[in-house]
Protein backbone atom coordinates (compact mmCIF):
# COMPACT_ATOMS: atom_id res chain seq x y z
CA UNK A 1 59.47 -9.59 -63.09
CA UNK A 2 57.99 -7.43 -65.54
CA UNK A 3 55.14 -10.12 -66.14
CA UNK A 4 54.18 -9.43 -62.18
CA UNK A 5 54.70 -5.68 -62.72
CA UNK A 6 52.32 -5.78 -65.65
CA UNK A 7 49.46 -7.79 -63.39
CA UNK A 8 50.06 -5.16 -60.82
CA UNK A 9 49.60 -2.28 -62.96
CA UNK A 10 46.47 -3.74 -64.16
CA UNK A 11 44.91 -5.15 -60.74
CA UNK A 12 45.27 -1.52 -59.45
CA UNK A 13 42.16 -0.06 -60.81
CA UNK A 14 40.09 -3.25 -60.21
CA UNK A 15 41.32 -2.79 -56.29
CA UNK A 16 40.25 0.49 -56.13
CA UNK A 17 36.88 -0.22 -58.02
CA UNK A 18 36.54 -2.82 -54.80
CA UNK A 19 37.26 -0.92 -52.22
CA UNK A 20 35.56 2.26 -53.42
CA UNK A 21 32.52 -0.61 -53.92
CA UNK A 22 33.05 -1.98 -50.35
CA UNK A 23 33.33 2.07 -48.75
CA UNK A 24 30.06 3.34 -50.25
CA UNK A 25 28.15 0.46 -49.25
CA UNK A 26 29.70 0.68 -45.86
CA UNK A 27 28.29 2.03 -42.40
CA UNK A 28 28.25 5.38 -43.07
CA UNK A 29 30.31 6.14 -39.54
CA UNK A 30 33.79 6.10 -41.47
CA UNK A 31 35.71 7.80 -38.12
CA UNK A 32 35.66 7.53 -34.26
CA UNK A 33 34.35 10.67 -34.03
CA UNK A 34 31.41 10.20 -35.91
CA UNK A 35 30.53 6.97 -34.58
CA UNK A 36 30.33 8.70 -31.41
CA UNK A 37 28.35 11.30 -31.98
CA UNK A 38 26.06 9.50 -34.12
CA UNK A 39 25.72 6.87 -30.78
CA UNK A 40 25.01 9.65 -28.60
CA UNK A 41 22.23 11.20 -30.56
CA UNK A 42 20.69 8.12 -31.50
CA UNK A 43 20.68 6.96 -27.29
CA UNK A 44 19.23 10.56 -26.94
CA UNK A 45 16.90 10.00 -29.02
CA UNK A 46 15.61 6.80 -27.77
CA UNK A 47 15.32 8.51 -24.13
CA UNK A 48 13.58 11.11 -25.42
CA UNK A 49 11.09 8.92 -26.87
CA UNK A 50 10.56 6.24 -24.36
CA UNK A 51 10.02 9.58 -22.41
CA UNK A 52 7.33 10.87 -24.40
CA UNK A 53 5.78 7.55 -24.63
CA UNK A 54 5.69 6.70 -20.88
CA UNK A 55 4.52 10.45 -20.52
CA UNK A 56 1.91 9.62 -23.02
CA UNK A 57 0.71 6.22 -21.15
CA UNK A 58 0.45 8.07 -17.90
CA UNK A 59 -2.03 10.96 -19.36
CA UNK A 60 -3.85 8.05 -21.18
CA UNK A 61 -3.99 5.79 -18.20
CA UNK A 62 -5.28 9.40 -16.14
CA UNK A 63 -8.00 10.27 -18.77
CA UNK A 64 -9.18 6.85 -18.71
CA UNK A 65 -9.56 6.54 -14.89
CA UNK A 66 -10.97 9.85 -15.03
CA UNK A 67 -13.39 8.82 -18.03
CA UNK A 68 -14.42 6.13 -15.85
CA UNK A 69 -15.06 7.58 -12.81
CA UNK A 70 -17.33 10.11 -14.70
CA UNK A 71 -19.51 7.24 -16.30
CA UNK A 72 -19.78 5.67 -12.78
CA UNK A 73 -21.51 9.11 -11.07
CA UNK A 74 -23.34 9.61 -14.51
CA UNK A 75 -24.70 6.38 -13.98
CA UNK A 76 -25.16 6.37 -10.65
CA UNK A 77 -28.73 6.74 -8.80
CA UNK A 78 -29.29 10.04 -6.69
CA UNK A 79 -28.80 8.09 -3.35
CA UNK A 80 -25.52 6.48 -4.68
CA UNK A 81 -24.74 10.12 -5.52
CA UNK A 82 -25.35 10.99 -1.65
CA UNK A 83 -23.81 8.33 -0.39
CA UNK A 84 -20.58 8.45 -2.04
CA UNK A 85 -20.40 12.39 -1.26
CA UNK A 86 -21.07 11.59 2.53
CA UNK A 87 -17.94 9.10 2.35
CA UNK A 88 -15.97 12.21 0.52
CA UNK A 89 -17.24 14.38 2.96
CA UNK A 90 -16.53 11.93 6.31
CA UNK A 91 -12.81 11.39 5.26
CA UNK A 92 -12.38 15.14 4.44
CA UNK A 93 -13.62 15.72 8.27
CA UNK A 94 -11.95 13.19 9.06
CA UNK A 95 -8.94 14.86 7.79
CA UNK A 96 -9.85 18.32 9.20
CA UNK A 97 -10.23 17.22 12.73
CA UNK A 98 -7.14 14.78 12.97
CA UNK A 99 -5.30 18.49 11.90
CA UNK A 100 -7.22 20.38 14.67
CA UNK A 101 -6.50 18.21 17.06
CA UNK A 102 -2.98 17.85 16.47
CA UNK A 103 -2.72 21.89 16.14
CA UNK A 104 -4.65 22.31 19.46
CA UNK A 105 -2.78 19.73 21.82
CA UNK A 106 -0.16 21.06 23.83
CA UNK A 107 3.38 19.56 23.26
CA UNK A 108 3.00 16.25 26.08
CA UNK A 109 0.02 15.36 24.48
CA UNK A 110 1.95 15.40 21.24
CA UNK A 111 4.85 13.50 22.62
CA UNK A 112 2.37 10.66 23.86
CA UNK A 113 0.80 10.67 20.38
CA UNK A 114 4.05 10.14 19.22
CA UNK A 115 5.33 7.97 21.35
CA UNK A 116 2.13 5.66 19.88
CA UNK A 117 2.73 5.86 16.58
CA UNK A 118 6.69 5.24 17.35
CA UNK A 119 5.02 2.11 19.17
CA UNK A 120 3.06 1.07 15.91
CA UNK A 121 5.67 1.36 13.65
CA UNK A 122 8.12 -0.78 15.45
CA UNK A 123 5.56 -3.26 15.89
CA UNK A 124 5.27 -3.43 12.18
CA UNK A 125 8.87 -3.77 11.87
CA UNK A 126 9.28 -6.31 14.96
CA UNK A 127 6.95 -8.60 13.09
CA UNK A 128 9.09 -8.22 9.91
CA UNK A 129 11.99 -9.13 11.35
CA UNK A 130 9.87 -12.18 13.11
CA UNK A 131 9.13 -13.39 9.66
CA UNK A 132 12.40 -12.85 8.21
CA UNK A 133 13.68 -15.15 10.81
CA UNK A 134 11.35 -17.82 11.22
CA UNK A 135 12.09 -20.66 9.34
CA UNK A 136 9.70 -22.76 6.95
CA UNK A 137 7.54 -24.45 9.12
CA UNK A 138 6.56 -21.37 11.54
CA UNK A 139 5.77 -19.59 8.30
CA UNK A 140 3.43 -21.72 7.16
CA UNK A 141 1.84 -22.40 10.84
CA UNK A 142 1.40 -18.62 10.38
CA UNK A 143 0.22 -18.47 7.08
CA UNK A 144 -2.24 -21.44 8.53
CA UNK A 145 -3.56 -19.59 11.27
CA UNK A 146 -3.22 -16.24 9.37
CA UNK A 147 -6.30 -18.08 6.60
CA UNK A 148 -8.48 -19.56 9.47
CA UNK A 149 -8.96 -16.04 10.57
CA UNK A 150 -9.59 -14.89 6.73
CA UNK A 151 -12.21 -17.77 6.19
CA UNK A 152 -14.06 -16.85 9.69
CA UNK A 153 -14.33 -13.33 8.27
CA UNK A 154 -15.47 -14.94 4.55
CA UNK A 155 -17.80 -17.46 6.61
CA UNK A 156 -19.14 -14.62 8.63
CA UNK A 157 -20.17 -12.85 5.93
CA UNK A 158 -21.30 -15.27 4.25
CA UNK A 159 -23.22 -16.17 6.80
CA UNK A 160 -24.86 -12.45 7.05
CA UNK A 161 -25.76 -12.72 3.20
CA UNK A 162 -27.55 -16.11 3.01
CA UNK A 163 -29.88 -14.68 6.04
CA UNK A 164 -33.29 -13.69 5.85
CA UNK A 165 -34.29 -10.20 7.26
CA UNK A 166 -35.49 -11.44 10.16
CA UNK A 167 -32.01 -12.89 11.56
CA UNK A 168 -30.36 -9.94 10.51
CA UNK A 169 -32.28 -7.75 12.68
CA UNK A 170 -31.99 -10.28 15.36
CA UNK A 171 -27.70 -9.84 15.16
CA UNK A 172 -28.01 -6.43 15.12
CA UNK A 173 -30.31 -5.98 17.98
CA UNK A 174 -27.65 -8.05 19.78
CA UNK A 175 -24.94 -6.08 18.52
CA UNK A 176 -26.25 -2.60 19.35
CA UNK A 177 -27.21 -4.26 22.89
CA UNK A 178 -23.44 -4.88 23.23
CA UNK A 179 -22.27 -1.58 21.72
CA UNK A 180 -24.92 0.44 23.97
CA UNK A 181 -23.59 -1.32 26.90
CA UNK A 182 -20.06 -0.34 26.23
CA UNK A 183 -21.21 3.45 25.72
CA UNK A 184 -22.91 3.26 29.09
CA UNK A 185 -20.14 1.82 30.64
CA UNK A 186 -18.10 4.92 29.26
CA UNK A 187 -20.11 7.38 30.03
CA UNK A 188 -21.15 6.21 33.58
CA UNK A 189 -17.29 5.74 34.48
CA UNK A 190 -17.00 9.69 32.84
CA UNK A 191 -19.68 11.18 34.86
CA UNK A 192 -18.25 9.70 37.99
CA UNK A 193 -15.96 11.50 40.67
CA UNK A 194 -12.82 10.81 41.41
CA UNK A 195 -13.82 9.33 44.56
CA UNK A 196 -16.34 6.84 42.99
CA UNK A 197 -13.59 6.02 40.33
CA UNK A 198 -11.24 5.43 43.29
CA UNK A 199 -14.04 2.91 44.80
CA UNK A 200 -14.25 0.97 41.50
CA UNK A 201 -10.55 0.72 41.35
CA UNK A 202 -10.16 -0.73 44.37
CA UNK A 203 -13.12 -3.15 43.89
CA UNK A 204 -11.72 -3.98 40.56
CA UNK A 205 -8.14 -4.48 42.10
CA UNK A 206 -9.33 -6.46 45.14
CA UNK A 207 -11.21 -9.01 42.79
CA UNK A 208 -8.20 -9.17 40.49
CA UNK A 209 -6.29 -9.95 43.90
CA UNK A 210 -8.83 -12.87 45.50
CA UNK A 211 -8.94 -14.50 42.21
CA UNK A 212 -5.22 -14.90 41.85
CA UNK A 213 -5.43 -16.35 45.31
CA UNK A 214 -7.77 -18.81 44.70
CA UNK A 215 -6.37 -19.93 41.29
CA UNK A 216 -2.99 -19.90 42.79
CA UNK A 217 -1.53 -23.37 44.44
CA UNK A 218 -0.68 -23.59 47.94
CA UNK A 219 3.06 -23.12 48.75
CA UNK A 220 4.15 -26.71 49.90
């Protein structure tokens, strides 16, 4: 008994040698307390500087587009210069006159402009919900249909690249012809009176009418 007493007594200081040992070389959060409020600050920290560096990114990522829009008009010839300003200047009027117009309508006219975009937007919704429904195969007869109208746009252009500068003025002869017609239509159906639009009307309506008939089958 004394023998174990004895070890005891002299295992004591070696324990606390050990433990003091273990303690210093520890975590240095020794209480709840601490551990908390050394978690905090540290996640505050990290916010702040993901924050700063995001911040940081964004004012880079500015300068630079800014940097390289300057080196593009620098570089640029004086009728690139024009040209670019006339775009600036046709979207700002643009802009302008969409406000005027909306300012200076009267409140039906608003309502019908309304009404339109109303229209527009739950077209663009309809046709979500169209896709979202449709199962594989309409999607892809979509999609199919969707890329033979991309490569007639690519093939078109395509087309207007690889021609010489005679067939380009040719098209756009013909397209002006077409465009010119359409104005003249326009303005010859503004210029009219109302009695002359009522004659065209009824032509228009009467050869709407004998055409139905005659594509129409007899009632056995």
């Amino acid at each position: 008994m004394q023998f174990i007493r004895k070890i005891a007594v002299l295992g004591l200081p070696l324990a606390t040698v050990l433990v003091s040992a273990t303690a210093a070389h520890a975590d240095p959060c020794l209480s709840l307390t601490s551990c908390a409020q050394q978690g905090v600050e540290n996640t505050r920290n990290a916010v702040k500087t993901d924050a700063n560096q995001f911040s940081s990114n964004l004012k880079n990522a500015g300068q630079s587009a800014q940097d390289q829009a300057k080196e593009r008009w620098n570089n640029a010839s004086e009728a690139t210069r024009k040209k670019w300003e006339a775009q600036r200047d046709k979207v700002t009027n643009a802009e302008q006159n969409a406000k005027d117009k909306w300012n200076n309508a009267n409140e039906e006219t608003r309502k019908k402009w309304e009404a339109q975009r109303d229209k527009v937007t739950s077209a663009e919704q309809n046709a979500k919900d169209k896709w979202n429904n449709a199962n594989e195969e309409t999607r892809k007869k979509w999609e199919a249909q969707r890329d033979k109208v991309t490569n007639a746009e690519q093939n078109a252009k395509d087309k207007w690249n690889n021609a010489n500068e005679e067939t380009r003025k040719k098209w756009e002869a013909q397209r002006d012809k077409v465009t010119n017609a359409g104005k003249n239509a326009q303005e010859k159906w503004n210029n009219a009176g109302q009695d002359t639009k009522n004659a065209w009307k009824s032509q228009k309506d009467r050869l709407k009418s004998d055409w139905k008939d005659a594509t129409s089958l007899p009632r056995l």
